[in-house]
Protein backbone atom coordinates (compact mmCIF):
# COMPACT_ATOMS: atom_id res chain seq x y z
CA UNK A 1 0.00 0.00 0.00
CA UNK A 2 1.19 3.40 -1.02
CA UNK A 3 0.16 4.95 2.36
CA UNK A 4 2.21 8.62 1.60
CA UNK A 5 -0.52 9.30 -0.90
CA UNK A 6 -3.68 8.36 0.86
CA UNK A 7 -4.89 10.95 3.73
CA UNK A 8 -6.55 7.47 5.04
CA UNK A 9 -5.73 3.95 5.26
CA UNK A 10 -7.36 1.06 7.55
CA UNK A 11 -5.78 -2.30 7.44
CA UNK A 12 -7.76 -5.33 9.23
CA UNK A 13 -9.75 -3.60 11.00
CA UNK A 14 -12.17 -5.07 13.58
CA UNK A 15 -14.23 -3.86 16.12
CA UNK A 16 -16.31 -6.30 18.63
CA UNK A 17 -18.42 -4.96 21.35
CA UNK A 18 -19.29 -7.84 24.00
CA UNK A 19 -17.67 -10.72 21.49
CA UNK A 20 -19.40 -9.47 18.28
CA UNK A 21 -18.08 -7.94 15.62
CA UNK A 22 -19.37 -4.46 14.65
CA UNK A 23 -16.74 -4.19 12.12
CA UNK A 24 -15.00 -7.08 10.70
CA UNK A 25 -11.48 -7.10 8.98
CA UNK A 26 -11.67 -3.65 7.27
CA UNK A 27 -9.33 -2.42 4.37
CA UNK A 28 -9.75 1.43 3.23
CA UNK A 29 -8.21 3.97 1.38
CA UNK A 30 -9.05 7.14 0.67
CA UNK A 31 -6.41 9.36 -1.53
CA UNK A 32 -6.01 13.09 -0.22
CA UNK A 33 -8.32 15.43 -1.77
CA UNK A 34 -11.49 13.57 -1.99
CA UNK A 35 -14.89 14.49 -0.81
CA UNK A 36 -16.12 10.47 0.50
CA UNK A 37 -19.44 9.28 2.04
CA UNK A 38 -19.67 6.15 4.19
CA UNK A 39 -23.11 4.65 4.02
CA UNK A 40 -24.84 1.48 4.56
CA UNK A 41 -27.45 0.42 6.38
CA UNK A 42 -28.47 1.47 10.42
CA UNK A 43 -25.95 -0.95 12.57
CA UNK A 44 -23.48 -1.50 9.83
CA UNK A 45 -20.92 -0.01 11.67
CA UNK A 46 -20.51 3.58 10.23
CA UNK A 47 -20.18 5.91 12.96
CA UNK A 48 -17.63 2.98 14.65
CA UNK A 49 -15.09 3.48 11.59
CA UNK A 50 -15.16 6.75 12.22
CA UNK A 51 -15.32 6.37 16.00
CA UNK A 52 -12.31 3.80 15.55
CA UNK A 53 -10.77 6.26 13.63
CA UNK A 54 -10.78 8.60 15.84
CA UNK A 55 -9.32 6.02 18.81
CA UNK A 56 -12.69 6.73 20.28
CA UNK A 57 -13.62 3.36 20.67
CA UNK A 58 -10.77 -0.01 20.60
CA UNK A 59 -10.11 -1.99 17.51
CA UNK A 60 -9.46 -5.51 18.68
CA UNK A 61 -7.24 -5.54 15.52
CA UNK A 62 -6.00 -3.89 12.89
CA UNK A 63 -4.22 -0.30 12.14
CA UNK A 64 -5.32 2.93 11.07
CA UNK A 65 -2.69 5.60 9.78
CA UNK A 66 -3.60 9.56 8.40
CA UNK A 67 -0.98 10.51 5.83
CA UNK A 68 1.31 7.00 6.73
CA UNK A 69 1.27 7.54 10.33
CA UNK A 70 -0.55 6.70 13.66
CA UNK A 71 -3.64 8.52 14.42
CA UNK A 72 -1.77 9.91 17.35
CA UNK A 73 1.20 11.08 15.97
CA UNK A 74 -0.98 13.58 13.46
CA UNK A 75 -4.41 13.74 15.57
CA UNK A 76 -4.02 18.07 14.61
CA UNK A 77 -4.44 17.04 10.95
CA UNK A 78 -7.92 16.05 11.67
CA UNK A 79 -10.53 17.25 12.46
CA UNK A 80 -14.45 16.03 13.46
CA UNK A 81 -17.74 16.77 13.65
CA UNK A 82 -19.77 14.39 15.60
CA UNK A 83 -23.38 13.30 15.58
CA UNK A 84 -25.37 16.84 16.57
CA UNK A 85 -27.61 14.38 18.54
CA UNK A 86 -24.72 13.22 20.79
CA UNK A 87 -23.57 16.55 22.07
CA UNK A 88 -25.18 18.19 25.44
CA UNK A 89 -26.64 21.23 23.86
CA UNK A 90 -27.46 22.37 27.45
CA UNK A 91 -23.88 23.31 28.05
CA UNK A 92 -23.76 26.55 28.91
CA UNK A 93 -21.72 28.41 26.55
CA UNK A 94 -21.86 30.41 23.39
CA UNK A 95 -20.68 30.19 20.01
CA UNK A 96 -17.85 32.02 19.56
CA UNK A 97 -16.13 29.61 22.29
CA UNK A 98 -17.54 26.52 21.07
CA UNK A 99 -15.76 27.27 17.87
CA UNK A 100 -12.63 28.43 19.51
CA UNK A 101 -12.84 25.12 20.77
CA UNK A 102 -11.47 23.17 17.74
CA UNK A 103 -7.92 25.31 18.25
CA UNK A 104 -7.29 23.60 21.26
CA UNK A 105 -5.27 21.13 19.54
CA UNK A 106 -3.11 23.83 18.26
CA UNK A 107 -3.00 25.65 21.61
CA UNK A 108 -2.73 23.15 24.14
CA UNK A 109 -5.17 23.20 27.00
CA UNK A 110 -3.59 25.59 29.09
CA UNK A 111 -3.05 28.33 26.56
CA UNK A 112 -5.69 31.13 26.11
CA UNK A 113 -7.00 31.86 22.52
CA UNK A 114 -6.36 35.63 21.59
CA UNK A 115 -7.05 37.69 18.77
CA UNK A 116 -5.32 35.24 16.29
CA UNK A 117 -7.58 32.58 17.45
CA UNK A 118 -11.10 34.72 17.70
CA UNK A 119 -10.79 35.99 14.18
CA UNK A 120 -9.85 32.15 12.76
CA UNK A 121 -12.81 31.63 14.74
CA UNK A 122 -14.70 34.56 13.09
CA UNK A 123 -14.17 33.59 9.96
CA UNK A 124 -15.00 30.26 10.39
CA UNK A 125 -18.46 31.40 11.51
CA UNK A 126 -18.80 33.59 8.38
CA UNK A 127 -17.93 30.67 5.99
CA UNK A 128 -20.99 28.98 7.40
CA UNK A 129 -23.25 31.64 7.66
CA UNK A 130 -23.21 32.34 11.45
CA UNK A 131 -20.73 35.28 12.44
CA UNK A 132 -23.85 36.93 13.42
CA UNK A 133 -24.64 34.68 16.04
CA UNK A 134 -21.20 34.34 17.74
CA UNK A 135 -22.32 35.85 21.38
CA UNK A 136 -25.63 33.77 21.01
CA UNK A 137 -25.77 31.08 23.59
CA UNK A 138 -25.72 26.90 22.01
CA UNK A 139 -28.53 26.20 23.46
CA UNK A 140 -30.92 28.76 21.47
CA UNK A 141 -30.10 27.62 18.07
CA UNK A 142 -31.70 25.54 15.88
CA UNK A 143 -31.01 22.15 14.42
CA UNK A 144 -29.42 23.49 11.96
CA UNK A 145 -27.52 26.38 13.11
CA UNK A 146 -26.11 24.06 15.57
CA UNK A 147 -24.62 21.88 12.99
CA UNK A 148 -23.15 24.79 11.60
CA UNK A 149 -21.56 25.78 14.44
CA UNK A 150 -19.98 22.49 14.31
CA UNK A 151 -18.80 22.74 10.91
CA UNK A 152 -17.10 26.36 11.65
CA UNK A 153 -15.31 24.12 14.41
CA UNK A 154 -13.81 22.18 12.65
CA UNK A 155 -12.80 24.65 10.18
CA UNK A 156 -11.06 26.61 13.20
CA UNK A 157 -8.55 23.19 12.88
CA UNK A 158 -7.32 24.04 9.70
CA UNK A 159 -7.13 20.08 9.58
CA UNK A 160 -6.17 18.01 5.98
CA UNK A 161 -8.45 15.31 7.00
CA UNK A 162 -12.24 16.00 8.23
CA UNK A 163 -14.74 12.97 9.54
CA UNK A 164 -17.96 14.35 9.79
CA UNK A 165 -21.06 12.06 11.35
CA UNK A 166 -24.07 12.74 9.76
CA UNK A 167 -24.09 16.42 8.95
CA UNK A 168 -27.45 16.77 6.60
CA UNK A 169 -28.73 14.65 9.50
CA UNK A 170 -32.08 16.97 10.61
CA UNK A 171 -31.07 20.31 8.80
CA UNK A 172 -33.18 22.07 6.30
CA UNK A 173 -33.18 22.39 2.62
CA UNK A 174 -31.17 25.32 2.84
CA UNK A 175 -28.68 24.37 5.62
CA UNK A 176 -27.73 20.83 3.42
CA UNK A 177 -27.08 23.29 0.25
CA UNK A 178 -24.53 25.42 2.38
CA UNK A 179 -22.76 22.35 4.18
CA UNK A 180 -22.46 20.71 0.35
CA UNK A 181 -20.74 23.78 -0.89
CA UNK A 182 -18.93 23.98 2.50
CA UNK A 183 -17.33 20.31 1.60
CA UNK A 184 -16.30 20.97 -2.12
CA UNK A 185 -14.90 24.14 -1.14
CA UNK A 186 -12.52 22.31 1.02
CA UNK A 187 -12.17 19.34 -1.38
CA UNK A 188 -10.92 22.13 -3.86
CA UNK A 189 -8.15 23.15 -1.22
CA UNK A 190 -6.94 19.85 -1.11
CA UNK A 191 -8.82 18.91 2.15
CA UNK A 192 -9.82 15.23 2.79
CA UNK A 193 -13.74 14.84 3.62
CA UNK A 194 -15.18 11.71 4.95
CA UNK A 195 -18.88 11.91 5.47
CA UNK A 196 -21.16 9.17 6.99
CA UNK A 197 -24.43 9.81 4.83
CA UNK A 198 -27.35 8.08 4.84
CA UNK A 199 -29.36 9.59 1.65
CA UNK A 200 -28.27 7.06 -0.78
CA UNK A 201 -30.01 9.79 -3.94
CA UNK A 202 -27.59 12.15 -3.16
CA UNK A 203 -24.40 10.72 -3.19
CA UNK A 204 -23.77 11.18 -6.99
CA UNK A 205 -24.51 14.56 -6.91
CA UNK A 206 -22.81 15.14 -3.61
CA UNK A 207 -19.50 13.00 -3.22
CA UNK A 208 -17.18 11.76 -5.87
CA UNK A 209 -15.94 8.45 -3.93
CA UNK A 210 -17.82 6.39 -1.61
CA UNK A 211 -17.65 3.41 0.59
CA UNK A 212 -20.57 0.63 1.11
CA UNK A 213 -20.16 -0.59 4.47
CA UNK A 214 -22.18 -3.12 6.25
CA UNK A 215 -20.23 -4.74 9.21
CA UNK A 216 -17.40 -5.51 6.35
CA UNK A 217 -16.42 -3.17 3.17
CA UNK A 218 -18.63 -4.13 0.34
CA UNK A 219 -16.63 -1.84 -1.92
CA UNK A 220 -15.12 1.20 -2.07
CA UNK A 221 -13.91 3.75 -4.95
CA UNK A 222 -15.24 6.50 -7.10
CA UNK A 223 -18.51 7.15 -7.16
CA UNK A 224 -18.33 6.41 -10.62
CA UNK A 225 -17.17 2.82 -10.43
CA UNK A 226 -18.74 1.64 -6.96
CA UNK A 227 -22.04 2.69 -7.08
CA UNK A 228 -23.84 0.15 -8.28
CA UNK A 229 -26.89 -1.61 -8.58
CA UNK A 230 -24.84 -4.74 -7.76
CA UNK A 231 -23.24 -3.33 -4.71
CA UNK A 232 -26.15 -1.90 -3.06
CA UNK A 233 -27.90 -4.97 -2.83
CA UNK A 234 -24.99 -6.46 -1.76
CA UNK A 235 -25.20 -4.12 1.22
CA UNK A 236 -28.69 -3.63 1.93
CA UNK A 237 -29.79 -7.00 1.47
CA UNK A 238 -31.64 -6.52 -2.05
CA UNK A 239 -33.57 -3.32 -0.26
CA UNK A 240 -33.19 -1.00 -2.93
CA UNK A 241 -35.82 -0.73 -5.24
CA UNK A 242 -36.18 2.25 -5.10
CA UNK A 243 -32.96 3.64 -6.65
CA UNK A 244 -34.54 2.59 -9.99
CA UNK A 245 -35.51 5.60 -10.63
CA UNK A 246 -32.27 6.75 -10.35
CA UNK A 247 -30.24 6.08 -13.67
CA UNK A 248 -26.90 6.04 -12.48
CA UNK A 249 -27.95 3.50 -10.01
């Protein structure tokens, strides 16, 4: 494996929780520069790639290396944007800080952000369409707003690598549009996106490489080349009628 060129690459991975496998013998790479969605269907083991990724949860075997090294050793090159449902909302803080948040990497905990870090934070907000809100407490936002908080940050890391957990998950119409032009703008830096999706009509028009995942890789590759009839009923069990009216599908 030429591991210098991919921003990703899992080798035999598996995941068990209480003797049974959520994720069994994995292989995956994804090249730098690619805008990817993970999806499969609900217990296939999506958000525990990423989780496993992330060293959020214990392989019982295999590896996982960003840009040819350990996850630790580069952990500032990525950055993550977890389910909006598993985050305490509640937390009393605002926006601006939650943002700020994602430079803590850079900072170390025990260094305060200062007007480097508040603008990078700033202009994270604007790229999603929130500067306005940056005093506004978490907890009065919307579904959507939220989620872009999260976005801006991640964008505050200035990572090469993002893993994002279901962002279109519960936004509107006009949130999605704005996240989807967030991710190709970074594609078109040269940022890595990995996206755990489940609106299988949208991936052509949203990704250009994707992985079908369901406990073990069913395939993975450009969109172009991987997603197929054939491959979707290999991962959803023949449950995919209705992509028929879909003609790339």
């Amino acid at each position: 494996m030429q591991t210098q060129t991919n921003a990703l690459t899992i080798t035999d991975l598996t995941v068990a929780y209480k003797d049974k496998p959520v994720l069994w013998d994995i292989d995956l790479e994804a090249p730098a520069g690619i805008l990817m969605a993970i999806v499969g269907p609900n217990g296939a083991g999506k958000t525990t790639l990423i989780k496993a990724v992330l060293g959020l949860v214990k392989a019982a075997a295999g590896q996982v290396q960003i840009y040819g090294r350990a996850y630790h050793e580069q952990r500032k090159l990525v950055g993550y944007v977890p389910q909006r449902g598993s985050v305490d909302w509640d937390f009393p803080t605002d926006v601006q800080d939650v943002v700020m948040m994602g430079q803590y990497g850079q900072l170390g905990w025990l260094k305060r952000p200062g007007k480097a870090e508040k603008a990078m934070a700033q202009d994270a907000l604007e790229k999603v369409g929130m500067a306005a809100f940056s005093q506004r407490q978490i907890s009065q936002l919307s579904g959507g707003q939220q989620q872009r908080v999260f976005l801006a940050r991640a964008l505050a890391q200035n990572a090469q690598i993002y893993l994002m957990d279901e962002p279109f998950q519960g936004v509107d119409a006009t949130t999605e549009k704005a996240i989807v032009a967030l991710l190709q703008t970074l594609r078109a830096a040269g940022k890595t996106v990995i996206v755990v999706h489940h609106d299988l009509q949208t991936v052509p028009e949203y990704f250009d490489w994707v992985t079908l995942l369901n406990v073990r890789r069913i395939a993975s590759g450009p969109v172009s080349e991987v997603f197929t009839e054939e491959n979707l009923r290999l991962t959803y069990g023949g449950r995919v009628a209705f992509l028929a009216t879909n003609g790339n599908v």
